[in-house]
C-alpha atoms as a PDB file:
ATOM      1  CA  UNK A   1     -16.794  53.135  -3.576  1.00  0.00           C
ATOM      2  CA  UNK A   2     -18.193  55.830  -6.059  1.00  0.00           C
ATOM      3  CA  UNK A   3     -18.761  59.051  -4.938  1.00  0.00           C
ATOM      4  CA  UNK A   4     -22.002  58.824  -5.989  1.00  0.00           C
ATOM      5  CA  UNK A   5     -22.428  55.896  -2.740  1.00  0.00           C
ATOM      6  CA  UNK A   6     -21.785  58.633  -0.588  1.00  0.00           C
ATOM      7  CA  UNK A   7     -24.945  59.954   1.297  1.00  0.00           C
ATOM      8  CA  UNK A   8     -25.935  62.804   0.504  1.00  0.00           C
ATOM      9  CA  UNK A   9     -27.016  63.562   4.516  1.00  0.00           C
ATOM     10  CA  UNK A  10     -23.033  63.146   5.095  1.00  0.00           C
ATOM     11  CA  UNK A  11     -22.406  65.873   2.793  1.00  0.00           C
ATOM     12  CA  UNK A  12     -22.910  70.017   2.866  1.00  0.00           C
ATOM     13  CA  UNK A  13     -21.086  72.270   0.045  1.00  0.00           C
ATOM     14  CA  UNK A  14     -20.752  75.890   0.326  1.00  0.00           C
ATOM     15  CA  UNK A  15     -19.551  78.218  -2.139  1.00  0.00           C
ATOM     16  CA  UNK A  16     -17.444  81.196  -1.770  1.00  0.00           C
ATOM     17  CA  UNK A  17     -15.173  83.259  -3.839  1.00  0.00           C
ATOM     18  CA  UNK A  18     -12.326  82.283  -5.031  1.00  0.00           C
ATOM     19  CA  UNK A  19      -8.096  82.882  -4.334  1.00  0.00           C
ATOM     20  CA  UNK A  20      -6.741  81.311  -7.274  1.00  0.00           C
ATOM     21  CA  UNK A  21      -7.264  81.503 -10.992  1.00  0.00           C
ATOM     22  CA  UNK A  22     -10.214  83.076 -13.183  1.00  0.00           C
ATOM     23  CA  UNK A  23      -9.285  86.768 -14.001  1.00  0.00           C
ATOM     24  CA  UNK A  24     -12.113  89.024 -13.321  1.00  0.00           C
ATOM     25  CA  UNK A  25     -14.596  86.259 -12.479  1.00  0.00           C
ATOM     26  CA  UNK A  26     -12.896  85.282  -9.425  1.00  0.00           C
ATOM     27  CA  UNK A  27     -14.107  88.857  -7.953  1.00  0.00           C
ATOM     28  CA  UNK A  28     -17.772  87.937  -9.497  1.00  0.00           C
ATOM     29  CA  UNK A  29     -18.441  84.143  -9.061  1.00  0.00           C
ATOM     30  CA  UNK A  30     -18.292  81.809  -5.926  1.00  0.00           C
ATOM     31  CA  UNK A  31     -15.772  79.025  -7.508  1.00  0.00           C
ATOM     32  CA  UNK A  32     -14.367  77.984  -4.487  1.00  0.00           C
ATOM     33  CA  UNK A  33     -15.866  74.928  -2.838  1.00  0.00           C
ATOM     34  CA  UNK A  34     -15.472  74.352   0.839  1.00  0.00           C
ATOM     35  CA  UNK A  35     -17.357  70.531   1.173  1.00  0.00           C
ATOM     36  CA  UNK A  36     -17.873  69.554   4.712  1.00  0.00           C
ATOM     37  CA  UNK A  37     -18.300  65.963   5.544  1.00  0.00           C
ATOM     38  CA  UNK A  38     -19.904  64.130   8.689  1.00  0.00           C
ATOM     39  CA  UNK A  39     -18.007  61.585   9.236  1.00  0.00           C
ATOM     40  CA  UNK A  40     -20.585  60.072  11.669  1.00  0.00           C
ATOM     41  CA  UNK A  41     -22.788  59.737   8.549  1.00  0.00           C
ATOM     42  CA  UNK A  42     -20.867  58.041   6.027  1.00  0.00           C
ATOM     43  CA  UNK A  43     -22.214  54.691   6.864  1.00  0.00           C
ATOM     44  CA  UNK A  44     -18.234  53.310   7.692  1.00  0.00           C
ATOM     45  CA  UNK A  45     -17.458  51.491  10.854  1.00  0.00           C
ATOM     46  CA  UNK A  46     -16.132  53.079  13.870  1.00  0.00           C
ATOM     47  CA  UNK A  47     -12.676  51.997  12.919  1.00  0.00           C
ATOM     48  CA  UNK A  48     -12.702  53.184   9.664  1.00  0.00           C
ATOM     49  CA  UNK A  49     -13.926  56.316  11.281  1.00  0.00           C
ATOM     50  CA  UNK A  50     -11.830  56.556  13.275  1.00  0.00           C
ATOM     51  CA  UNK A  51      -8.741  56.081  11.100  1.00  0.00           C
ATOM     52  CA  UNK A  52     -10.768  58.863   8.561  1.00  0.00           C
ATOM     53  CA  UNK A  53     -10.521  61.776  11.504  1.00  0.00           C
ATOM     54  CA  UNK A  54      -6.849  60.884  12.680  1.00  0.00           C
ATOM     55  CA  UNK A  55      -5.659  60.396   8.675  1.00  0.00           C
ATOM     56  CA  UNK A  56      -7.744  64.050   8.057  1.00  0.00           C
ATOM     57  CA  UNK A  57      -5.006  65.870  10.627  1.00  0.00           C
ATOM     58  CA  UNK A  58      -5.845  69.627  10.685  1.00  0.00           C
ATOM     59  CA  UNK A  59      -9.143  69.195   8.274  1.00  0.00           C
ATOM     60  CA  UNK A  60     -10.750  67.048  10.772  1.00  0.00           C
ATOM     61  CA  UNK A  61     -12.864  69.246  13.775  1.00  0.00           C
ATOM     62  CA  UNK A  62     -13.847  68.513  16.848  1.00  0.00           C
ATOM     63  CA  UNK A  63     -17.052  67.723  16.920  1.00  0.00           C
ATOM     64  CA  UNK A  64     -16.852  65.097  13.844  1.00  0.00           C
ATOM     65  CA  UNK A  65     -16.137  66.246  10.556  1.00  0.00           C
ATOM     66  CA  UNK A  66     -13.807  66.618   7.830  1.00  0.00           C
ATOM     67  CA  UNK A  67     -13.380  69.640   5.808  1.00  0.00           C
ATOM     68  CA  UNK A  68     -11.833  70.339   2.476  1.00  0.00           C
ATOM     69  CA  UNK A  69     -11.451  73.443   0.686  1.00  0.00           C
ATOM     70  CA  UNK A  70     -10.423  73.529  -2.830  1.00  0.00           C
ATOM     71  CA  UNK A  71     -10.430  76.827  -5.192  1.00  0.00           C
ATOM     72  CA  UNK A  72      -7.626  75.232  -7.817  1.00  0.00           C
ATOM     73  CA  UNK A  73     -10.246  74.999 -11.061  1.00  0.00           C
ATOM     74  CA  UNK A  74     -11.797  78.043 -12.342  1.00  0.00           C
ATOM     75  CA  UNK A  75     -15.225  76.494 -12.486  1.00  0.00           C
ATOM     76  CA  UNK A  76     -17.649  75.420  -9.220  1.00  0.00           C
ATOM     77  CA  UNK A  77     -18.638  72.283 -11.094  1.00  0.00           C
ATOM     78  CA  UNK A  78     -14.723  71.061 -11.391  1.00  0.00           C
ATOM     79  CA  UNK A  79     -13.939  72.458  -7.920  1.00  0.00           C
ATOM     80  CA  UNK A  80     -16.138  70.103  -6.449  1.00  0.00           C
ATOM     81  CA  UNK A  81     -15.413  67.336  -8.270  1.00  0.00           C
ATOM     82  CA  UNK A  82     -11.663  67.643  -6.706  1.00  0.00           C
ATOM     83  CA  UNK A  83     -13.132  68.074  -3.670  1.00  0.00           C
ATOM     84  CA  UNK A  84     -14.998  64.188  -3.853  1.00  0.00           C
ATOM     85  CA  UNK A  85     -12.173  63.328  -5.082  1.00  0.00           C
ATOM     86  CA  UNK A  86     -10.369  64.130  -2.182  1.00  0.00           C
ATOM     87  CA  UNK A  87     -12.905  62.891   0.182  1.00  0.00           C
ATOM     88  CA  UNK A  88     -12.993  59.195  -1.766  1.00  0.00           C
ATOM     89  CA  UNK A  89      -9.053  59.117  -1.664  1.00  0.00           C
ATOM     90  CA  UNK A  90      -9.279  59.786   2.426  1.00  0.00           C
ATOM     91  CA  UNK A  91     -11.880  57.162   2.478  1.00  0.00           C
ATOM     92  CA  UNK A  92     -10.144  54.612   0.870  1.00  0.00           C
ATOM     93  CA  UNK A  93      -7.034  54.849   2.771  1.00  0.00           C
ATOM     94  CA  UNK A  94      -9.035  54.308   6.252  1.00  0.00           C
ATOM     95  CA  UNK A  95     -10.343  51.474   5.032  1.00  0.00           C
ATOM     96  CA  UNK A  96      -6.846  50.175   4.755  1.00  0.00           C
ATOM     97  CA  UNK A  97      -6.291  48.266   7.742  1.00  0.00           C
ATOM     98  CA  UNK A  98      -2.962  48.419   9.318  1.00  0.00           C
ATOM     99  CA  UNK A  99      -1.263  44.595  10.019  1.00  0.00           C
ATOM    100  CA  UNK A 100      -0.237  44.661  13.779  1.00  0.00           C
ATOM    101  CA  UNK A 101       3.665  43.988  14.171  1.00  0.00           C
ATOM    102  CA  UNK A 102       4.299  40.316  15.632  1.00  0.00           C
ATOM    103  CA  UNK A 103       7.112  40.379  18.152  1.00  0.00           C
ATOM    104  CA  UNK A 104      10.173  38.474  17.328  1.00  0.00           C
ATOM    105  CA  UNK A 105      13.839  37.614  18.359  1.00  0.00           C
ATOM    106  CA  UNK A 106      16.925  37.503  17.087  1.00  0.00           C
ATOM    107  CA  UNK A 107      18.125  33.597  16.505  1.00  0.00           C
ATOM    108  CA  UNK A 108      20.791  32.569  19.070  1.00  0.00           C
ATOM    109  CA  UNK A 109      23.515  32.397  15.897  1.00  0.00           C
ATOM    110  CA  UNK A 110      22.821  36.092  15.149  1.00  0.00           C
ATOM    111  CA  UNK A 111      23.263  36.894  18.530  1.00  0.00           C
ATOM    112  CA  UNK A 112      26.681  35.332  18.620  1.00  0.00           C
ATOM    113  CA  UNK A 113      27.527  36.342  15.710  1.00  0.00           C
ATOM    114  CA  UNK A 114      27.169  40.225  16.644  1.00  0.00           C
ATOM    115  CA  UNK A 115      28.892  39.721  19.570  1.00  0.00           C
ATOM    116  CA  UNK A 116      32.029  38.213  18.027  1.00  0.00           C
ATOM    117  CA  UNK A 117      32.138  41.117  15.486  1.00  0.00           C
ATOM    118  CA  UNK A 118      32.096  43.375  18.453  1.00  0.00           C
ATOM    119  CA  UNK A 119      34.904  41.753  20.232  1.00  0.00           C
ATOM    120  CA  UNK A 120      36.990  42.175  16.960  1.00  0.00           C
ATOM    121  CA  UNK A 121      36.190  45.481  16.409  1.00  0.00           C
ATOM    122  CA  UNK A 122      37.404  46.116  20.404  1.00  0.00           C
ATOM    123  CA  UNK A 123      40.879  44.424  19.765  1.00  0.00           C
ATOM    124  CA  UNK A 124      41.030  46.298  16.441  1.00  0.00           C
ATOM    125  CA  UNK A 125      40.633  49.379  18.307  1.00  0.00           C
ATOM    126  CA  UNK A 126      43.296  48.480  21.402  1.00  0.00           C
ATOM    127  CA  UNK A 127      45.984  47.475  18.521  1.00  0.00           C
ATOM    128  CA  UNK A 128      45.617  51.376  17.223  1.00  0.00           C
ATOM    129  CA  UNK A 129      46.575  52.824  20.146  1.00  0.00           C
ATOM    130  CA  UNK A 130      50.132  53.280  20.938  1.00  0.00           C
ATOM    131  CA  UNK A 131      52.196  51.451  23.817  1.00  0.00           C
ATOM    132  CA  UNK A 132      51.603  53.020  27.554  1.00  0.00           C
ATOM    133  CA  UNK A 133      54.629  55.126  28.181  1.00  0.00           C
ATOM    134  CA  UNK A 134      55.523  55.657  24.589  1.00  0.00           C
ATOM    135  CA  UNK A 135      53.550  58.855  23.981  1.00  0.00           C
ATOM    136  CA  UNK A 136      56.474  61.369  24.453  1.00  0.00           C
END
């Protein structure tokens, strides 16, 4: 997927000024962009949806959306760029689709096989001690 795929309903940028680098711009220009994406809208699946908001953490809200600040470049036009980049990389790991974990057990030799270590480590343990009575 190409950022370019992405709806442009899904998407709403605001501008505001900027913490980070840019000298005495920063205190002129709104560099910072803060790109705030409907989730709902993205065209995805529910799962993949649903993996997007719980993969998001603390950028996801409540009522559906993920939100991504990014004031890193000095220029609007890069800041959002890193900020669809950001979105695409979020969007490609939902679509990743966890394997479910089959349920096995351990063969009967493996099984035995523990247990008989066990028992040797036990006698080990008894021969280390000293002799009942001996301790004066």
């Amino acid at each position: 997927m190409h950022p370019d795929q992405i709806p442009d309903a899904a998407l709403r940028f605001d501008f505001v000024r900027s913490r980070g680098p840019g000298g005495q711009n920063v205190n002129k220009v709104a560099t910072a962009v803060q790109l705030s994406v409907d989730v709902a809208r993205l065209g995805e699946t529910a799962a993949v949806q649903q993996r997007l908001l719980a993969i998001a953490g603390q950028k996801a809200t409540t009522d559906g959306r993920v939100v991504f600040f990014v004031d890193t470049a000095r220029s609007q036009s890069r800041n959002r760029e890193l900020a669809l980049e950001r979105l695409m990389e979020l969007i490609i790991r939902a679509r990743y689709v966890p394997r479910k974990r089959i349920a096995t057990r351990p063969s009967l030799s493996s099984v035995k096989e523990r247990l008989n270590t066990k028992k040797k480590e036990g006698v080990l343990k008894r021969l280390r001690k000293s002799p009942a009575g001996l301790d004066d």
